[in-house]
Protein backbone atom coordinates (compact mmCIF):
# COMPACT_ATOMS: atom_id res chain seq x y z
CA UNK A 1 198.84 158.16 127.18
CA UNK A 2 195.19 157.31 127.28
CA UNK A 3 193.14 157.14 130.32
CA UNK A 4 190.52 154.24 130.69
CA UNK A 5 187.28 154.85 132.45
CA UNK A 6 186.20 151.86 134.37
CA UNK A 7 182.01 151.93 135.25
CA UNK A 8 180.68 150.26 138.17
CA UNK A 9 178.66 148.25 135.49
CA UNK A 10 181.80 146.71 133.94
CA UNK A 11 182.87 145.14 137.67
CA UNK A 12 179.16 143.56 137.80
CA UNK A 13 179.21 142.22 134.45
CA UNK A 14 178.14 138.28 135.52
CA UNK A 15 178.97 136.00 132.48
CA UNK A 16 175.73 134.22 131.45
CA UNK A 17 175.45 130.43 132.68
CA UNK A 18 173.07 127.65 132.91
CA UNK A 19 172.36 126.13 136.21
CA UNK A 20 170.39 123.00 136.61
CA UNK A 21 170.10 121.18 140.10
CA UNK A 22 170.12 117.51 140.83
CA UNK A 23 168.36 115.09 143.41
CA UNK A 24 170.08 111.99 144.10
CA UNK A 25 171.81 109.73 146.51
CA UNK A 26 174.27 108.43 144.59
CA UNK A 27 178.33 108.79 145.52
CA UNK A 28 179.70 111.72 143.27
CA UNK A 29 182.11 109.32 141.36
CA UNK A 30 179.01 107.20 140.41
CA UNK A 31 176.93 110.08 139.26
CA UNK A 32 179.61 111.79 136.83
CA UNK A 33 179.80 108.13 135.87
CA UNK A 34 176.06 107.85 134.62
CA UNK A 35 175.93 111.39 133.40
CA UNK A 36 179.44 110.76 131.15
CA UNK A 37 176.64 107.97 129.34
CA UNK A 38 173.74 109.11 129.47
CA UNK A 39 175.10 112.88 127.89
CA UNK A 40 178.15 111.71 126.04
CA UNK A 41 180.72 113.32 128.33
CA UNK A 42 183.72 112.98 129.36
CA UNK A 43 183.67 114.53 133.01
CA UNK A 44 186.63 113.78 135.06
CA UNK A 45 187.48 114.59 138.59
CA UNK A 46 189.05 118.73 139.17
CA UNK A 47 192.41 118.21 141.26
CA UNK A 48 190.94 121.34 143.26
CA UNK A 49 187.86 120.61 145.04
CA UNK A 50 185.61 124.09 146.35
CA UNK A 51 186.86 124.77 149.18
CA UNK A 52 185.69 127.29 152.36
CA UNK A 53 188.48 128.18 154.67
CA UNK A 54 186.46 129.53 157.26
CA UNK A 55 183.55 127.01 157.19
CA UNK A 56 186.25 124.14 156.62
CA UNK A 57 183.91 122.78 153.89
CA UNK A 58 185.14 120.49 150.44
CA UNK A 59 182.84 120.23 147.90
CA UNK A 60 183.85 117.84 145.21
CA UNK A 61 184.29 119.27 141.77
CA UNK A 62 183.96 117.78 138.30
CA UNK A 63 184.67 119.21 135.69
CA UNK A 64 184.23 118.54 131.42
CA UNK A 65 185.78 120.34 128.77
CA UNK A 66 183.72 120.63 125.64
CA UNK A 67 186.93 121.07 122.79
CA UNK A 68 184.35 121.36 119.82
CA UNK A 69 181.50 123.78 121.22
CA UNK A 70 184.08 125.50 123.90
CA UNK A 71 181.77 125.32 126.66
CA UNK A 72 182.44 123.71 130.26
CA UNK A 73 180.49 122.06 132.26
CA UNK A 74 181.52 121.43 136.32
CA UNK A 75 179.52 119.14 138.41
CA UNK A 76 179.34 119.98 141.84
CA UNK A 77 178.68 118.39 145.01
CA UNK A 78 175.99 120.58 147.18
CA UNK A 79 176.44 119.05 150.80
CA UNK A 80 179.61 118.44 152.69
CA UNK A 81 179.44 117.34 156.22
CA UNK A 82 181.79 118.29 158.96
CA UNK A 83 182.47 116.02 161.68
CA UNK A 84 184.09 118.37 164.90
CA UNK A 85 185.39 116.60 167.74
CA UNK A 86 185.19 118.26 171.58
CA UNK A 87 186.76 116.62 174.66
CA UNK A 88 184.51 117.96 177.89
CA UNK A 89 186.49 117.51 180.69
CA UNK A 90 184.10 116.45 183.79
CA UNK A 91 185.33 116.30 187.40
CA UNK A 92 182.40 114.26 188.83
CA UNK A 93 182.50 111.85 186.07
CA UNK A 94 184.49 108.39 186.76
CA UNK A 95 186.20 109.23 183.25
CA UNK A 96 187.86 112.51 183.20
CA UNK A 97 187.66 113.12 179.77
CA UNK A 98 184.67 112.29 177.39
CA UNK A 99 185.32 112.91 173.79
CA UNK A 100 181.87 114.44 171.93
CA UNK A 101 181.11 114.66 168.26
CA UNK A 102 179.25 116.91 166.27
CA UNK A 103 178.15 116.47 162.95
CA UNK A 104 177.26 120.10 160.85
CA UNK A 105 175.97 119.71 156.96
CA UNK A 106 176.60 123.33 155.36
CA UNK A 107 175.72 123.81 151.57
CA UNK A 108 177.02 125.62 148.71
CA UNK A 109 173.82 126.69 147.88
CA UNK A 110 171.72 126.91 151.12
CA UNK A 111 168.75 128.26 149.06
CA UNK A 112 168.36 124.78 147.69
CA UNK A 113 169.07 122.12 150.38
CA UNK A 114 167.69 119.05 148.79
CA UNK A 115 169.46 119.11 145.75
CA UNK A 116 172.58 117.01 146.50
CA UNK A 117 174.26 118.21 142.55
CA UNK A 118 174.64 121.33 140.77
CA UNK A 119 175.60 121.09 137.21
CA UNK A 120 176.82 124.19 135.89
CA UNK A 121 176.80 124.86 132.15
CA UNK A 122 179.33 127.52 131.30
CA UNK A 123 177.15 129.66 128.37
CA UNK A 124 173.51 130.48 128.62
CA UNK A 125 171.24 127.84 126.94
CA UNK A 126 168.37 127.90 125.05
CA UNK A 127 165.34 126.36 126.85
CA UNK A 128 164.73 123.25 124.58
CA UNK A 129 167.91 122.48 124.92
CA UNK A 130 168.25 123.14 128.81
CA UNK A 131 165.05 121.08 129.00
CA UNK A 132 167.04 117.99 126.64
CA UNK A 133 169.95 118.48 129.19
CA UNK A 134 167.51 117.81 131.71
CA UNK A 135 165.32 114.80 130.19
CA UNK A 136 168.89 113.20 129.43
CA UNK A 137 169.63 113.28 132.80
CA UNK A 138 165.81 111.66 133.94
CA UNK A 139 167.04 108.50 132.34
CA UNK A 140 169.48 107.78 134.58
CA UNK A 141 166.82 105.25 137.34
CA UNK A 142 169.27 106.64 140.12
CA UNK A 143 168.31 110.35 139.70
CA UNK A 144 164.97 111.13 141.91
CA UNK A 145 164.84 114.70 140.00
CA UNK A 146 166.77 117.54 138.15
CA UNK A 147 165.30 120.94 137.09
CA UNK A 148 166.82 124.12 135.69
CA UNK A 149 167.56 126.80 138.67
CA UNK A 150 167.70 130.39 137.75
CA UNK A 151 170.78 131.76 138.87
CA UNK A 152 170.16 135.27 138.69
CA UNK A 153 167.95 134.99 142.07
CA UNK A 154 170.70 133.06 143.96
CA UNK A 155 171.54 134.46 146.94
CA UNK A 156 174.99 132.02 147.22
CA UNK A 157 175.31 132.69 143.23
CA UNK A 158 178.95 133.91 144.27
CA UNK A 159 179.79 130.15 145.69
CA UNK A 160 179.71 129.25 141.67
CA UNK A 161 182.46 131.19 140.84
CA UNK A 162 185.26 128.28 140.94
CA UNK A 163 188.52 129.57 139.83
């Protein structure tokens, strides 16, 4: 029986991908809806959203299956607000209970707070075409600004990993 060797630079082998970053207000539903025409595809909504137990965050997920070039492409949502809800009991108050809300905004990629989109392009591109990708998605009147993000000095780059 053969023994395999397994090298600490096989574990950290990071498949290649192209990130680019998106600035707009727009609903998610309404933005995969402009991208799917403005880029010709066909991205539909992931039935499993990115989710953070322990932050109790749910980042919406699209995601587009290129059959002819084998490549995917996920849209992701970088904000998701989380409403908690405290009840402060007060004995001096007239009201014995007062209910409080707070409002937190975490982000799947804190590095880049303003960009409310991540589209992530499973395969390395070239930079012409990256830099189509990202004219493409200028046209659309609703985007305010999109720009390739290198990955490699992510901090969060593990919060891409999806399945």
């Amino acid at each position: 029986m053969a023994v395999l060797k397994l090298s600490f630079d096989d574990l950290n082998n990071d498949e290649a991908f192209t990130l680019i970053a998106i600035h707009c207000i727009l609903d998610n539903y309404r933005l995969a809806y402009l991208l799917n025409k403005h880029l010709k595809t066909a991205f539909v909504k992931d039935q499993s959203d990115v989710i953070n137990i322990k932050l109790n965050t749910n980042y919406a997920l699209f995601e587009y299956l290129d059959t002819n070039e084998e490549i995917t492409y996920n849209l992701v949502e970088n904000r998701c607000k989380v409403i908690t809800k405290k009840v402060k009991t007060n004995a001096t108050s007239l009201f014995s209970e007062e209910d409080h809300t707070n409002e937190t905004t975490h982000y799947l990629i804190p590095e880049h707070k303003k960009a409310g989109y991540f589209l992530k392009i499973d395969t390395e591109f070239t930079n012409k075409r990256t830099q189509d990708f990202i004219n493409k998605i200028l046209e659309i009147p609703q985007v305010i600004t999109a720009y390739y993000v290198n990955a490699e000095n992510l901090k969060s780059k593990n919060n891409l990993i999806f399945y």
